[in-house]
C-alpha atoms as a PDB file:
ATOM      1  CA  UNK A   1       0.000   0.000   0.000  1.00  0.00           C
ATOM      2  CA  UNK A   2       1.257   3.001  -1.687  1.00  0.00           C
ATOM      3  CA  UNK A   3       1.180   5.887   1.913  1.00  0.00           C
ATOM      4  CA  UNK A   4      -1.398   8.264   0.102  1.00  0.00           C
ATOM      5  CA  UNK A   5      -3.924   5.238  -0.258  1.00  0.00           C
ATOM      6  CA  UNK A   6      -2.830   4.767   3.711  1.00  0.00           C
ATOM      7  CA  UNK A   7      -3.518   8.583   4.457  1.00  0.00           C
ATOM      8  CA  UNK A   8      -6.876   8.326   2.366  1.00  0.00           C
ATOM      9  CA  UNK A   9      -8.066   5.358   4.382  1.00  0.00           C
ATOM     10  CA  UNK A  10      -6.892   6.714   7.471  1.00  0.00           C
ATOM     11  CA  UNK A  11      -8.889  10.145   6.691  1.00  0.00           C
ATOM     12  CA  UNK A  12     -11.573   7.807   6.194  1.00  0.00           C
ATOM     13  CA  UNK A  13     -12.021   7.406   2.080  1.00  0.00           C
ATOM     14  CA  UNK A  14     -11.669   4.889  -0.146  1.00  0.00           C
ATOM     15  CA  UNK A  15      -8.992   3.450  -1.085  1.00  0.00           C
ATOM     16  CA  UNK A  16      -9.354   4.220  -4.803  1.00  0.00           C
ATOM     17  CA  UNK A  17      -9.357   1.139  -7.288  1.00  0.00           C
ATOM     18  CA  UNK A  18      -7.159  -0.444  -9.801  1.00  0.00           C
ATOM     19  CA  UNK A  19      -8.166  -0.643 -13.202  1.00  0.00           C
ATOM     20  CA  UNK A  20      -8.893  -4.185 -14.101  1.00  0.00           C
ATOM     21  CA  UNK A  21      -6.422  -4.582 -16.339  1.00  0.00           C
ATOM     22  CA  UNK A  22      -3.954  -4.169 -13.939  1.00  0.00           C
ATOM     23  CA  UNK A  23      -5.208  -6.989 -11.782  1.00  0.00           C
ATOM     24  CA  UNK A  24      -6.287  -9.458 -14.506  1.00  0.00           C
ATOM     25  CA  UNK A  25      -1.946  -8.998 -15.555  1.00  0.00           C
ATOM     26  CA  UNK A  26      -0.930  -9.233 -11.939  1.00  0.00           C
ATOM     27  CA  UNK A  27      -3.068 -12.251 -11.741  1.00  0.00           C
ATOM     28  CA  UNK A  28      -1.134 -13.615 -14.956  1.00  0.00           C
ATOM     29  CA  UNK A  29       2.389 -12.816 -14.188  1.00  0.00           C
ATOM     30  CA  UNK A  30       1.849 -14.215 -10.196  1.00  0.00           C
ATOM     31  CA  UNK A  31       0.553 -17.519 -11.978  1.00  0.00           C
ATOM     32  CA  UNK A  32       3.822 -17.614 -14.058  1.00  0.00           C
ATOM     33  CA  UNK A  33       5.851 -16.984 -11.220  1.00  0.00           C
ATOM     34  CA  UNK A  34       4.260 -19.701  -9.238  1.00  0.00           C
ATOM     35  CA  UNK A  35       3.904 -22.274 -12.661  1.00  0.00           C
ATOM     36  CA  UNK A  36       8.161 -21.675 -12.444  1.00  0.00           C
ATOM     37  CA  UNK A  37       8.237 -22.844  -8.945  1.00  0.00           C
ATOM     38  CA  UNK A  38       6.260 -26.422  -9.256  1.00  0.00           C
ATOM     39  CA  UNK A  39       7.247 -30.109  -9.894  1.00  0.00           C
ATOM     40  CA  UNK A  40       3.970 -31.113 -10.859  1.00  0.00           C
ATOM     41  CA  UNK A  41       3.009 -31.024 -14.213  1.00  0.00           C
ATOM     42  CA  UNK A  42      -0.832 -30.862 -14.115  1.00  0.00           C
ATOM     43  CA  UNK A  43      -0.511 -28.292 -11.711  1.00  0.00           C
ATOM     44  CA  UNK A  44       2.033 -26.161 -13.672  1.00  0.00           C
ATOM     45  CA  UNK A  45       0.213 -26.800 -17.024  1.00  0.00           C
ATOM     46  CA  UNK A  46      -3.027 -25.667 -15.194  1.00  0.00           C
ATOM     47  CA  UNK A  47      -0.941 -22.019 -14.079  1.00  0.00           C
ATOM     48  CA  UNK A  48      -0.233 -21.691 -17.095  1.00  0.00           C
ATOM     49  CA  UNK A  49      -3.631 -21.820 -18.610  1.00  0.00           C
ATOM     50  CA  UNK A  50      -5.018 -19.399 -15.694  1.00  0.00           C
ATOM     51  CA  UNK A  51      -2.444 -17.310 -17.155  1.00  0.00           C
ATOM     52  CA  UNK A  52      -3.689 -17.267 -20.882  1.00  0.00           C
ATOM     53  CA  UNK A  53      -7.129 -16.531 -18.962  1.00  0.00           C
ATOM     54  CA  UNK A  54      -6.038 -14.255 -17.218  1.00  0.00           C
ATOM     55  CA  UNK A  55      -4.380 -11.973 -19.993  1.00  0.00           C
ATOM     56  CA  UNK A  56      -7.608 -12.635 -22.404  1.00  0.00           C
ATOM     57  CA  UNK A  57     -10.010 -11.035 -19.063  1.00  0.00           C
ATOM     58  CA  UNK A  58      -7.099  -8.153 -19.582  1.00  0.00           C
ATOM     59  CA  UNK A  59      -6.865  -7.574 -23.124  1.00  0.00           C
ATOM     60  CA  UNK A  60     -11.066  -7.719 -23.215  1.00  0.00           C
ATOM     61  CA  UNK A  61     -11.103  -5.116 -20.206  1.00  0.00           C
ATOM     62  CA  UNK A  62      -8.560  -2.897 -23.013  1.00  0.00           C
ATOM     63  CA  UNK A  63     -10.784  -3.333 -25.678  1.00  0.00           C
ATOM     64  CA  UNK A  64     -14.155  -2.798 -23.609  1.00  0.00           C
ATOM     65  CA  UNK A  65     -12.482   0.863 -21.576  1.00  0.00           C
ATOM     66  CA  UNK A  66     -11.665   2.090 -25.359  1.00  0.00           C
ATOM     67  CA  UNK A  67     -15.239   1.317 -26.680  1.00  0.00           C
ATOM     68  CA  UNK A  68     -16.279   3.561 -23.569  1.00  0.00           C
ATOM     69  CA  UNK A  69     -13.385   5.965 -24.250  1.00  0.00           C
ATOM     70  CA  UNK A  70     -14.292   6.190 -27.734  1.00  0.00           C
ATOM     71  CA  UNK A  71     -18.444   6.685 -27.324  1.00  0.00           C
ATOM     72  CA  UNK A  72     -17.794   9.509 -24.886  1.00  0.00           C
ATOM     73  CA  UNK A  73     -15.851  11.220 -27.154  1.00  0.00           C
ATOM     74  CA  UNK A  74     -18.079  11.000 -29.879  1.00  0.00           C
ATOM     75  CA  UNK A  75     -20.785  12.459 -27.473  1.00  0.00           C
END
């Protein structure tokens, strides 16, 4: 936690949120990270696909905030 999300919460706000392309990639690259560390491999193999998942949820979350970018300029 970055210390002006800390102050915010503290002055009582909310903490603000990430975009969900941000979390849908941290999600991917964690599962990488961990898919490098196993023996097993079903459960690496299965990392790995959460991964690909993952990074379609991130590129669709792109492609969905642009639509919305794009229609509000056009208003």
């Amino acid at each position: 936690m970055e210390w002006e999300e800390a102050l915010l919460m503290a002055r009582g706000g909310d903490m603000p949120r990430e975009p969900a392309t941000l979390c849908y990639r941290r999600q991917a690259a964690r599962a990488r990270h961990v898919a490098g560390c196993v023996a097993t491999q079903a459960v690496k193999a299965r990392l790995l696909d959460d991964a690909v998942h993952y990074d379609e949820l991130a590129a669709n979350a792109d492609r969905v905030g642009e639509e919305i970018a794009a229609s509000t300029r056009d208003r």
